[in-house]
Protein backbone atom coordinates (compact mmCIF):
# COMPACT_ATOMS: atom_id res chain seq x y z
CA UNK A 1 68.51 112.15 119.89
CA UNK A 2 71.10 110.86 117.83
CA UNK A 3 71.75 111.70 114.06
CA UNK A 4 70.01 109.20 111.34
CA UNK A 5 72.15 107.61 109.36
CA UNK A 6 70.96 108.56 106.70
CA UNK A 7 68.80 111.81 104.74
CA UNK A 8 64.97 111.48 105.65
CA UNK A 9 61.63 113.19 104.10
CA UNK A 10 62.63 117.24 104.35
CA UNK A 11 66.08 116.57 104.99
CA UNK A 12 66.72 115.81 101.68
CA UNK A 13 68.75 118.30 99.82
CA UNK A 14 68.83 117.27 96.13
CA UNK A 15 66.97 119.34 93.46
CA UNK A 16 65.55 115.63 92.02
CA UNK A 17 66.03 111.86 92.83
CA UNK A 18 65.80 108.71 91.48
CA UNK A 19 62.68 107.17 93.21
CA UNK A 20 62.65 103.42 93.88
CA UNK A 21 60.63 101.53 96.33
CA UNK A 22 57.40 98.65 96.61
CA UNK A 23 54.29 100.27 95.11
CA UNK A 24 55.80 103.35 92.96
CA UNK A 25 56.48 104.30 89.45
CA UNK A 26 60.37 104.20 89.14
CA UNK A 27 62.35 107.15 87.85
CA UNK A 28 63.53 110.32 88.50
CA UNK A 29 61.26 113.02 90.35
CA UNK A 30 61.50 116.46 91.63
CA UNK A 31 62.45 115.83 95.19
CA UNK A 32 58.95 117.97 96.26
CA UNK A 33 57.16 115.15 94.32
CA UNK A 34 58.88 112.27 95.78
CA UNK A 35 58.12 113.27 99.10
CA UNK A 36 54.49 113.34 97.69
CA UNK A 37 54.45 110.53 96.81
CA UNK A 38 55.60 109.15 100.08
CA UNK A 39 53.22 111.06 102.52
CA UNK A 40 50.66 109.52 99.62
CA UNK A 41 51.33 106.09 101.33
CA UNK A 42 52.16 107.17 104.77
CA UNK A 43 55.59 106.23 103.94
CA UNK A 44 58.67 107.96 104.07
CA UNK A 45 61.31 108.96 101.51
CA UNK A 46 64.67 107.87 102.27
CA UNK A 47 68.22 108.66 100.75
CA UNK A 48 69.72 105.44 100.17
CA UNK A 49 72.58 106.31 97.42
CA UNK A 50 73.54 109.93 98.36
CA UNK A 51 76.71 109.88 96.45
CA UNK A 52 74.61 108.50 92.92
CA UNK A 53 73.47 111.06 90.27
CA UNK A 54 70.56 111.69 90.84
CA UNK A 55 70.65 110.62 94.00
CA UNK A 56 68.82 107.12 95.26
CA UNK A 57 65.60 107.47 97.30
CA UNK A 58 62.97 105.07 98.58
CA UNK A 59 59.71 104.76 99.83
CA UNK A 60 59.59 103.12 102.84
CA UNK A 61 59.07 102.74 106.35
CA UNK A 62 61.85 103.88 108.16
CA UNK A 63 61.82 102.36 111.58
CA UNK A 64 61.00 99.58 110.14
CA UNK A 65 64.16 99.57 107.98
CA UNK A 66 66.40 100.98 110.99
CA UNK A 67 64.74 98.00 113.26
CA UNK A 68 65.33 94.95 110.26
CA UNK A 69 68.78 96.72 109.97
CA UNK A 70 69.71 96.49 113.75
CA UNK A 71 68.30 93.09 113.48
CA UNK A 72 71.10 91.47 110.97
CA UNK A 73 73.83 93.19 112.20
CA UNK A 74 73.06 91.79 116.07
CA UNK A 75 73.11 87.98 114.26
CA UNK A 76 76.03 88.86 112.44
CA UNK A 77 77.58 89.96 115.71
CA UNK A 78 76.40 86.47 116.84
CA UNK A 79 77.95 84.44 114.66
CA UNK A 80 81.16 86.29 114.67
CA UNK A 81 83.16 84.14 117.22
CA UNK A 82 86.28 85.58 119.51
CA UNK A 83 89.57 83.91 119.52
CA UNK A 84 90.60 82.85 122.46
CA UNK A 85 94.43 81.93 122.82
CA UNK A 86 95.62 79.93 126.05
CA UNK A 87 99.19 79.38 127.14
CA UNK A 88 101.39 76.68 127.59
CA UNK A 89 104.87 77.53 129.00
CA UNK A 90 107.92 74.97 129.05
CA UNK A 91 111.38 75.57 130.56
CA UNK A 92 114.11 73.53 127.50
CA UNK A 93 114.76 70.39 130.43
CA UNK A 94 111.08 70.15 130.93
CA UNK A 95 110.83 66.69 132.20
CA UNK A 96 108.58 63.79 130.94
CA UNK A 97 106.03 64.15 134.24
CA UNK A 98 105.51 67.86 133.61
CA UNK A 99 105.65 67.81 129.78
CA UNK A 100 102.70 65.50 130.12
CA UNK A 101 101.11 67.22 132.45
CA UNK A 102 101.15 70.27 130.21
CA UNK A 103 100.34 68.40 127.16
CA UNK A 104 97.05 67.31 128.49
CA UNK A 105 95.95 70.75 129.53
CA UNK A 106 96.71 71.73 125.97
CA UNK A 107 94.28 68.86 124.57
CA UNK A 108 91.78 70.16 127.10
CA UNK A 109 92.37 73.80 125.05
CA UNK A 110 92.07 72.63 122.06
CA UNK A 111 89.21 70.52 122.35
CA UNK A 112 87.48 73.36 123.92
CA UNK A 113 88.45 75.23 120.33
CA UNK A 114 90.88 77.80 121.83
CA UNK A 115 94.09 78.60 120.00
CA UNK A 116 97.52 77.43 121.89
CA UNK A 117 100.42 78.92 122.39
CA UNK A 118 103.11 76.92 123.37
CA UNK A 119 106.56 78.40 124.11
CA UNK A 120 109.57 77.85 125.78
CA UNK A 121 110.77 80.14 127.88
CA UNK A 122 114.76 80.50 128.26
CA UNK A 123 115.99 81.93 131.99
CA UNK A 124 120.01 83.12 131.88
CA UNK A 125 122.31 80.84 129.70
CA UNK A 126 119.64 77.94 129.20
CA UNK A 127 119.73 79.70 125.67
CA UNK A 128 122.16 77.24 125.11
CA UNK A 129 119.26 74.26 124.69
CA UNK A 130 117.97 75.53 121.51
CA UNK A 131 117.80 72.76 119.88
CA UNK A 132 116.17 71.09 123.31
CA UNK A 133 113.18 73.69 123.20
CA UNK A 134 112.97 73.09 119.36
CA UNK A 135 112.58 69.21 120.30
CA UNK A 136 110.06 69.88 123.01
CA UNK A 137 108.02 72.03 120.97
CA UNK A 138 107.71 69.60 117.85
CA UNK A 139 107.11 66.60 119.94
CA UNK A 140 103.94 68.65 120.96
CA UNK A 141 103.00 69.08 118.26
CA UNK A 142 103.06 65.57 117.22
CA UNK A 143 101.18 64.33 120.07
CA UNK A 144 98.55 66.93 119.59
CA UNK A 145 98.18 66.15 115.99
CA UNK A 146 95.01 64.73 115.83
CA UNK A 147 93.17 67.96 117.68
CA UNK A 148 95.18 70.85 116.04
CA UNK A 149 97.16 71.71 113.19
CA UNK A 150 100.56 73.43 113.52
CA UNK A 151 99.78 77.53 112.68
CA UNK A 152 103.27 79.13 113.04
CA UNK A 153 106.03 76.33 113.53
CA UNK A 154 108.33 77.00 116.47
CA UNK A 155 110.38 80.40 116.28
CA UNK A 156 113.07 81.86 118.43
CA UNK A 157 112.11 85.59 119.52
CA UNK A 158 114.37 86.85 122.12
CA UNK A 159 114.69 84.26 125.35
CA UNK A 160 111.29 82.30 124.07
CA UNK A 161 110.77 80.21 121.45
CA UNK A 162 107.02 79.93 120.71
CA UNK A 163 104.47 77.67 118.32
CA UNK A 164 101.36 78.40 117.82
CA UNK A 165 98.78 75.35 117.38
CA UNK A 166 95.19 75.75 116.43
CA UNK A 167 91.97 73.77 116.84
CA UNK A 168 91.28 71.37 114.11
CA UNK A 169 87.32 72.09 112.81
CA UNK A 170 85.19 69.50 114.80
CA UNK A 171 82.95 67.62 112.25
């Protein structure tokens, strides 16, 4: 069995502790009486401010607590969403038939909320079209206005040149 996360009943070590909880007199106890107090109610005593002086303990049921606990963080896990990026790569002397090929699968990304990543990728001395990669990329841009907004405008690192576009909130 795995270790609690936190001090339960005996396994409480302080000489006293601040007792808190539903259906108790608040204030600070003798540990022995606190976990008294607890059995009392069928309950348990639970550390819930180690580090505090006196230390924090409450009455309560704690599988109960461990099961609401697992509960909120498994929705909070839910709603937490992942990022997904997808790739578009251009060559600078893309032509007009590919670029808008391309340029529709990056719509499809974006409508599908997905990040994009659009670079352009420079093979041997095409370094030389800079500028034409730089063109490409910002006319992307502009034609995908509408879905995403421009996140990191197009940079030169080593042979590719990449922009990064994401999905505009959907209302």
């Amino acid at each position: 069995m795995k270790e609690d996360p936190h001090r339960i009943n005996g396994k409480i070590r302080a000489e006293e502790v601040r007792l808190v909880g539903d259906n108790v007199e608040m204030g600070v106890y003798p540990t022995k009486k606190a976990l008294a107090i607890a059995e009392e109610q069928e309950l348990d005593l639970v550390e819930i401010s180690p580090n505090a002086n006196p230390p924090v303990a409450k009455v309560m049921d704690y599988k109960k607590f461990l099961y609401e606990q697992k509960k909120r963080d498994k929705a909070l896990k839910a709603k937490a969403t992942k990022v997904v990026v997808k790739e578009i790569r251009f060559g600078p002397n893309t032509d007009d038939h590919d670029y808008e090929f391309k340029k529709k699968h990056g719509e499809k990304f974006l409508k599908e909320g997905a990040k994009l990543k659009a670079y352009v990728f420079f093979k041997g001395r095409s370094i030389v079209f800079k500028e034409q990669g730089e063109i490409l990329l910002l006319r992307l841009a502009q034609d995908l206005e509408e879905l995403g907004k421009v996140e990191q405008m197009p940079k030169l690192e080593g042979k590719r040149m990449t922009m990064f576009i994401s999905p505009k909130k959907s209302k």
